[in-house]
PDB file of N, CA and C in Angstrom:
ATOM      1  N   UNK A   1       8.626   4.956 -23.977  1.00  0.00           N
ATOM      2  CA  UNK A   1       7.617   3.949 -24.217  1.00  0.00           C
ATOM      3  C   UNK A   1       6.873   3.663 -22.911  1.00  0.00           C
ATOM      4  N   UNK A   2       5.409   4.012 -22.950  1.00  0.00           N
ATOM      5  CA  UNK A   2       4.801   3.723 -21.414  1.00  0.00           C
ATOM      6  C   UNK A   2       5.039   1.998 -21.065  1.00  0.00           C
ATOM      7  N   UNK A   3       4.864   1.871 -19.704  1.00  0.00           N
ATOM      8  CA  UNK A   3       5.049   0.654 -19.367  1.00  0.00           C
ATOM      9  C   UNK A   3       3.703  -0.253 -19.785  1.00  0.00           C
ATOM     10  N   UNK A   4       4.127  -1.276 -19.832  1.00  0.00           N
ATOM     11  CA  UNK A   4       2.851  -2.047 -20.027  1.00  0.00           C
ATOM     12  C   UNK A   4       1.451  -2.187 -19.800  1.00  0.00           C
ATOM     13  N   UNK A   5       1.498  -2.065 -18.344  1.00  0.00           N
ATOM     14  CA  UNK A   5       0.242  -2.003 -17.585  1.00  0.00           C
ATOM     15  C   UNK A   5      -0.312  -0.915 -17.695  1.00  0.00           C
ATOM     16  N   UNK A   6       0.477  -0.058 -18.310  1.00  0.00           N
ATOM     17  CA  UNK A   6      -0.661   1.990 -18.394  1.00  0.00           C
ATOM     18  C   UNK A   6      -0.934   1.874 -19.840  1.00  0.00           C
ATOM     19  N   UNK A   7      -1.410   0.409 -20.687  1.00  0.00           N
ATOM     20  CA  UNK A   7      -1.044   0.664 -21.963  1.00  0.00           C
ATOM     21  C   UNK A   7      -2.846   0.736 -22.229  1.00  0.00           C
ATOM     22  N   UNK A   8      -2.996   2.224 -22.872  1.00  0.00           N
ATOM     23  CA  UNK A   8      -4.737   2.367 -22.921  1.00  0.00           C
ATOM     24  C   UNK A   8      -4.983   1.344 -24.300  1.00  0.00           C
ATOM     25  N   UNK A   9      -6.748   0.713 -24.336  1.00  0.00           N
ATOM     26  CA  UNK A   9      -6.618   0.039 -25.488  1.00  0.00           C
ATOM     27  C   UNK A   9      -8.158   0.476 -25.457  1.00  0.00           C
ATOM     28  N   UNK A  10      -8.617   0.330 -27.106  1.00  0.00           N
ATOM     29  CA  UNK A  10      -9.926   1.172 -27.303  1.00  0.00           C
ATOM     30  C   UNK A  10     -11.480   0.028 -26.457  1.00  0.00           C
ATOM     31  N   UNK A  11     -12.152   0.444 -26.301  1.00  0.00           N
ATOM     32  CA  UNK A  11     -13.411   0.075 -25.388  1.00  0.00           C
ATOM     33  C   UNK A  11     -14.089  -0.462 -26.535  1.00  0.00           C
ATOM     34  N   UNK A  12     -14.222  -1.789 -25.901  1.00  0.00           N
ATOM     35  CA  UNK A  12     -14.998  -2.722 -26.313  1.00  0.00           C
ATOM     36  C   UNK A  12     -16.911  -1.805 -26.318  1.00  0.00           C
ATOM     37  N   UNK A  13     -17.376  -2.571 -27.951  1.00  0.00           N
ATOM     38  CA  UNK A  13     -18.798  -1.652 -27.635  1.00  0.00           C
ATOM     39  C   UNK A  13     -19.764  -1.962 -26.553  1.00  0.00           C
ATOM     40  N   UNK A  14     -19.017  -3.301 -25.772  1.00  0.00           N
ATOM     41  CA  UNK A  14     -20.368  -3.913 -24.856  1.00  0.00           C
ATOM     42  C   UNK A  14     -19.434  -3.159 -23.768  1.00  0.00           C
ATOM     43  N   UNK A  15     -18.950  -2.793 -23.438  1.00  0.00           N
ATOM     44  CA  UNK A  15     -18.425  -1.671 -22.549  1.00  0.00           C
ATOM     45  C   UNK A  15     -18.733  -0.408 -22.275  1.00  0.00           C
ATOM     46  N   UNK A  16     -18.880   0.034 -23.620  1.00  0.00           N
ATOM     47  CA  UNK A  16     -19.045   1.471 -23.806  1.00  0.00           C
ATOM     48  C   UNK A  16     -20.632   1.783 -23.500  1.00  0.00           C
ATOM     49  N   UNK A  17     -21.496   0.350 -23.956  1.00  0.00           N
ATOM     50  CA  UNK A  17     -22.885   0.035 -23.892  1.00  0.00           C
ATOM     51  C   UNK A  17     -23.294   0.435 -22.037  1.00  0.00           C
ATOM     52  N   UNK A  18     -22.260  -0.656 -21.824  1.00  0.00           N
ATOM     53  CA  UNK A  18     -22.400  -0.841 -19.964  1.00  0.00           C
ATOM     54  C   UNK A  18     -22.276   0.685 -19.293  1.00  0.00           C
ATOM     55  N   UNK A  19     -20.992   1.501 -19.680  1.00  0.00           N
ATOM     56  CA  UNK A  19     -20.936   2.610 -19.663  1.00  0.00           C
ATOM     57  C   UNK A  19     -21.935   3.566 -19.167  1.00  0.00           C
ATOM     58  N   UNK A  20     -22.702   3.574 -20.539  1.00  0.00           N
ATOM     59  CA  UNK A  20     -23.577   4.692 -20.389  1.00  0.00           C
ATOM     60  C   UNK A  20     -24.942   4.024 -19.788  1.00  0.00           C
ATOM     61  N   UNK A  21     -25.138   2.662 -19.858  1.00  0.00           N
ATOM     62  CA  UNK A  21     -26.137   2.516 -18.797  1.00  0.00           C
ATOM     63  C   UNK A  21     -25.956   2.731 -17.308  1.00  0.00           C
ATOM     64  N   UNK A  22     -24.759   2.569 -16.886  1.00  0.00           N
ATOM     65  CA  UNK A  22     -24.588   3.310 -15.407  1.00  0.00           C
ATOM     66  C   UNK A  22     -24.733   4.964 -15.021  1.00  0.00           C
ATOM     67  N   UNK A  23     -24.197   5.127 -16.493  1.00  0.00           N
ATOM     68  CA  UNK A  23     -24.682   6.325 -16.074  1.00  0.00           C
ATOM     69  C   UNK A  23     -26.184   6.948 -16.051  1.00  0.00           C
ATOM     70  N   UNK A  24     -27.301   6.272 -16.684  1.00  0.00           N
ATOM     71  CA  UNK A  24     -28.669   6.770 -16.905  1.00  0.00           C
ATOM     72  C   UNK A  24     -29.454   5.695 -15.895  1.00  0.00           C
ATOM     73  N   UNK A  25     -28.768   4.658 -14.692  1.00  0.00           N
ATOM     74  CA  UNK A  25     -29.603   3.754 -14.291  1.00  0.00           C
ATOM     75  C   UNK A  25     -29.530   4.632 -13.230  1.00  0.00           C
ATOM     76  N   UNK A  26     -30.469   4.730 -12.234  1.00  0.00           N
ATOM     77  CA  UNK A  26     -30.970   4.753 -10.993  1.00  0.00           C
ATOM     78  C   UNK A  26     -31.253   3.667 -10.050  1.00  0.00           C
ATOM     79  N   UNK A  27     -30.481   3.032  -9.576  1.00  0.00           N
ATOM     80  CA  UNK A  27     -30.477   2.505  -8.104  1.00  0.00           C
ATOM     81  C   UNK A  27     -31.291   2.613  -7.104  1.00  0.00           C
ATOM     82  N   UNK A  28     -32.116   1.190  -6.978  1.00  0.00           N
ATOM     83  CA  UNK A  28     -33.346   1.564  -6.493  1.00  0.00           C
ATOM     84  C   UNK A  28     -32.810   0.986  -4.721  1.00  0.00           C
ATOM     85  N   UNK A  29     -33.547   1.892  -3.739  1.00  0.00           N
ATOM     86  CA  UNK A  29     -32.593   1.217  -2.375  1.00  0.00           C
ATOM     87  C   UNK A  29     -34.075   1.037  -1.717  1.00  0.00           C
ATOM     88  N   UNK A  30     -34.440   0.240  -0.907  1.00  0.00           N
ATOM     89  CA  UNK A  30     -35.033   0.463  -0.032  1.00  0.00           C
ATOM     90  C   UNK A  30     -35.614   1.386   0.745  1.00  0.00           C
ATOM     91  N   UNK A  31     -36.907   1.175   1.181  1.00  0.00           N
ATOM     92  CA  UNK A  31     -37.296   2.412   1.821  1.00  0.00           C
ATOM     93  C   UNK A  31     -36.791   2.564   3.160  1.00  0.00           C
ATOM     94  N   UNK A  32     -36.601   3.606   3.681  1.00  0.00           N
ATOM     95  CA  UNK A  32     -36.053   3.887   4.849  1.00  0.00           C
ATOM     96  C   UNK A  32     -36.909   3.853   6.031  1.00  0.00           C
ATOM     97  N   UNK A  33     -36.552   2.636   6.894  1.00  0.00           N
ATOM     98  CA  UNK A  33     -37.328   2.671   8.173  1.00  0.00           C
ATOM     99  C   UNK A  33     -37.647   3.950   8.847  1.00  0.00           C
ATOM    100  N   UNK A  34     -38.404   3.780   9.768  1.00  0.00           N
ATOM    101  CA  UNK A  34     -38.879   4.862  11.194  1.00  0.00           C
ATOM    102  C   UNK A  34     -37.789   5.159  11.708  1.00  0.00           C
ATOM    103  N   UNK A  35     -37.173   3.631  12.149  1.00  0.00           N
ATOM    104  CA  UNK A  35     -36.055   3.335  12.979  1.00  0.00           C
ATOM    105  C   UNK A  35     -34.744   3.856  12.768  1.00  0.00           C
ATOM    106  N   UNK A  36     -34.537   3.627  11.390  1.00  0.00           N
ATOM    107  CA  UNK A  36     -33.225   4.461  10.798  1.00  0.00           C
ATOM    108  C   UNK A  36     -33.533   6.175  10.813  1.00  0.00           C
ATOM    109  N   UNK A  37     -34.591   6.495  10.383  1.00  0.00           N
ATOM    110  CA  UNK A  37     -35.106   8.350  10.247  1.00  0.00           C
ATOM    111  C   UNK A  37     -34.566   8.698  11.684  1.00  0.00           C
ATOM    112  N   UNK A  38     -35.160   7.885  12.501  1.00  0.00           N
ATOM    113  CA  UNK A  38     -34.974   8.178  14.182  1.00  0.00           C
ATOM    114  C   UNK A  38     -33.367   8.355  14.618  1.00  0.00           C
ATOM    115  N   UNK A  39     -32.773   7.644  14.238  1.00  0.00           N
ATOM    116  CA  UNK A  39     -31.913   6.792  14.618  1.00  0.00           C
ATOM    117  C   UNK A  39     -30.365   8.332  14.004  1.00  0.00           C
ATOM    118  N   UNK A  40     -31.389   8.802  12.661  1.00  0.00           N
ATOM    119  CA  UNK A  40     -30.238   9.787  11.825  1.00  0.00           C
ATOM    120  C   UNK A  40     -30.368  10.755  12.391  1.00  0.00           C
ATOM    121  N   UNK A  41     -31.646  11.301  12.415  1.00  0.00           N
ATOM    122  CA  UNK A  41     -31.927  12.445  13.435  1.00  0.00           C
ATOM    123  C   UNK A  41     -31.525  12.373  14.963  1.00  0.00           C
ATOM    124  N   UNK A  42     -31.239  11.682  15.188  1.00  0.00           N
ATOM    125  CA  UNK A  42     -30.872  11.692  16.517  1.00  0.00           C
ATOM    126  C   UNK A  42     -29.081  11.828  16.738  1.00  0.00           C
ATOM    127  N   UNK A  43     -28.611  11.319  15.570  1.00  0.00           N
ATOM    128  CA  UNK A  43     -27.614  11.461  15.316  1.00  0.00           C
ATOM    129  C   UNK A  43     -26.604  13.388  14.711  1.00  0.00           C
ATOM    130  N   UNK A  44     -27.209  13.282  14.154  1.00  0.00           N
ATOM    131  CA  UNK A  44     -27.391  15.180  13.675  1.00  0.00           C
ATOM    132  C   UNK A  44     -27.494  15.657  14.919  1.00  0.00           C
ATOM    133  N   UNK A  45     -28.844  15.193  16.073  1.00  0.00           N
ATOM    134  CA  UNK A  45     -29.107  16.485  16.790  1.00  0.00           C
ATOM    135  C   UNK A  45     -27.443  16.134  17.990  1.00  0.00           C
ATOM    136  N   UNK A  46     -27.296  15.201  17.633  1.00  0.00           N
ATOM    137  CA  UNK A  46     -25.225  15.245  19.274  1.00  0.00           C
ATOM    138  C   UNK A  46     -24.495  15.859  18.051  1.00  0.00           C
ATOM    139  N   UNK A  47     -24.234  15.624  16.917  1.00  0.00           N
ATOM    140  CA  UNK A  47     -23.622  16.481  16.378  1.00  0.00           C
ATOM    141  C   UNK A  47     -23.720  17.978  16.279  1.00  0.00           C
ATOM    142  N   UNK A  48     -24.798  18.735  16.667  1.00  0.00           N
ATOM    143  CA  UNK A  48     -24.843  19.846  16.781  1.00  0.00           C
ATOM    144  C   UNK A  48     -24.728  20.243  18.274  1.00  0.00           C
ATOM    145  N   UNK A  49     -25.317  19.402  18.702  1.00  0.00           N
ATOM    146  CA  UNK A  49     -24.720  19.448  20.315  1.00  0.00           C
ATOM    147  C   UNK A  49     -23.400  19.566  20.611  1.00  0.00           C
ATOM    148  N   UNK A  50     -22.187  18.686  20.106  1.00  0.00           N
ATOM    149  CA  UNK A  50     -20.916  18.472  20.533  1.00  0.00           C
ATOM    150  C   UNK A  50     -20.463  19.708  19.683  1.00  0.00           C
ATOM    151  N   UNK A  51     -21.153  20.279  19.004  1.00  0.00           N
ATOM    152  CA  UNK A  51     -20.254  21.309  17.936  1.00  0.00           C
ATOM    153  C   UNK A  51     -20.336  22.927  18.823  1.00  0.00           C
ATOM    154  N   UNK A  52     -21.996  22.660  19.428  1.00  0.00           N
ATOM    155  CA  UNK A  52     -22.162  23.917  20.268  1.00  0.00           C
ATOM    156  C   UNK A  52     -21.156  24.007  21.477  1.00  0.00           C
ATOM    157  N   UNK A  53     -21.097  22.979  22.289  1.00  0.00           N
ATOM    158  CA  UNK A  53     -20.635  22.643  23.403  1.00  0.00           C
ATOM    159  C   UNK A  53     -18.697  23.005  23.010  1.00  0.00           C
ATOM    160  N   UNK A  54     -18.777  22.471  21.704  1.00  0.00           N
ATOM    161  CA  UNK A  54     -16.904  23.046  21.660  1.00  0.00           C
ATOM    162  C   UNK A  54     -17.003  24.315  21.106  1.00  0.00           C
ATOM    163  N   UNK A  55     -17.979  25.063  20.838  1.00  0.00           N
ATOM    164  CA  UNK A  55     -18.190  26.555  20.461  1.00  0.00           C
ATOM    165  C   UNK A  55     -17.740  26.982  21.979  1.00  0.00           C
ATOM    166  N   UNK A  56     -19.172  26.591  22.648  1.00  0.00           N
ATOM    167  CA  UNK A  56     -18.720  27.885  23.896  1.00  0.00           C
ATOM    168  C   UNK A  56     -17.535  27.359  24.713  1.00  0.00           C
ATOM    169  N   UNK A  57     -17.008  26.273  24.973  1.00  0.00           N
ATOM    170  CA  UNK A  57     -15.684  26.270  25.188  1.00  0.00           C
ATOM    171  C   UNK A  57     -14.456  27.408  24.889  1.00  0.00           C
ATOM    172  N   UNK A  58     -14.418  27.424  23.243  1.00  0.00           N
ATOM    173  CA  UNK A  58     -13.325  27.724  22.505  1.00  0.00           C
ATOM    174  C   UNK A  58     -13.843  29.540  23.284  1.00  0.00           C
ATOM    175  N   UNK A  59     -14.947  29.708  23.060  1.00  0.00           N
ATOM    176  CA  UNK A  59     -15.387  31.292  23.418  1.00  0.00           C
ATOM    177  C   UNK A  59     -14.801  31.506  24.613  1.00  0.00           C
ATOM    178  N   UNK A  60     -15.215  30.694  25.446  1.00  0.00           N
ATOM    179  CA  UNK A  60     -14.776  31.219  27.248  1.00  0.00           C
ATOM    180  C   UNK A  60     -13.371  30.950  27.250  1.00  0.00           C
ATOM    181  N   UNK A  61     -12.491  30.299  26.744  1.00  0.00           N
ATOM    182  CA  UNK A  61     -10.975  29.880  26.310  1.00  0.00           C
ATOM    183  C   UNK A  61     -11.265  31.206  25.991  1.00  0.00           C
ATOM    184  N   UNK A  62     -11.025  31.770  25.176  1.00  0.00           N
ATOM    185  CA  UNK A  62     -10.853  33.064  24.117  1.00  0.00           C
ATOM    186  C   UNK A  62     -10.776  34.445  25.310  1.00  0.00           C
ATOM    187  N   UNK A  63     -12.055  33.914  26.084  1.00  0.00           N
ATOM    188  CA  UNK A  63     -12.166  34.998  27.167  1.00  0.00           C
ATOM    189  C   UNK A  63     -11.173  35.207  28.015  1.00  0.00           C
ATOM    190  N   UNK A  64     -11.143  34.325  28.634  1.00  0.00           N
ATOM    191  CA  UNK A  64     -10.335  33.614  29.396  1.00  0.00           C
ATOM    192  C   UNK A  64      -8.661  34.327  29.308  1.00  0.00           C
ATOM    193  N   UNK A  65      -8.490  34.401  27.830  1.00  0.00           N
ATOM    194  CA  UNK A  65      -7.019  34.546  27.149  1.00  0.00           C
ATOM    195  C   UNK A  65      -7.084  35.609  27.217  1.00  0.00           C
ATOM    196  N   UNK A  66      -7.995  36.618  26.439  1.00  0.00           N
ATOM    197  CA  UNK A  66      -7.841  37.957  27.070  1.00  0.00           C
ATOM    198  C   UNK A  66      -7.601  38.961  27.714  1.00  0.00           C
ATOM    199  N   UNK A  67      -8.890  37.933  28.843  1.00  0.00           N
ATOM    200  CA  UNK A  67      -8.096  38.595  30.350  1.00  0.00           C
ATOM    201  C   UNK A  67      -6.831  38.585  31.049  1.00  0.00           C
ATOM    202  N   UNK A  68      -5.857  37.771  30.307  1.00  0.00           N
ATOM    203  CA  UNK A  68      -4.577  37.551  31.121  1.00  0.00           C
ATOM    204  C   UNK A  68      -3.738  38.797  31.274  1.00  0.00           C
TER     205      UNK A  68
END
């Protein structure tokens, strides 16, 4: 016998209503500042930075190991 609290019970129709309006609503957000565009992009471009920068690390490591 499942326990109580896992006990499924059928969906109310103003539920089922709510339901499928979440699923067909679109969420309207604000437009996106200068400041934020700036702010993301600028963010992306150290992330590709810190990703290059532990690239050629790991490479010259690699080299490095080779030569031993």
């Amino acid at each position: 016998m499942p326990h109580r609290r896992y006990r499924i019970r059928p969906a109310e129709p103003h539920e089922v209503a709510l339901a499928l309006l979440d699923l067909v609503t679109v969420e309207r957000r604000p437009p996106v500042s200068a400041r934020e565009a700036v702010r993301t992009v600028l963010e992306g471009l150290v992330l590709v930075a810190g990703g290059t920068v532990a690239t050629l690390l790991a490479l010259i490591a690699l080299g490095w190991l080779l030569t031993l």
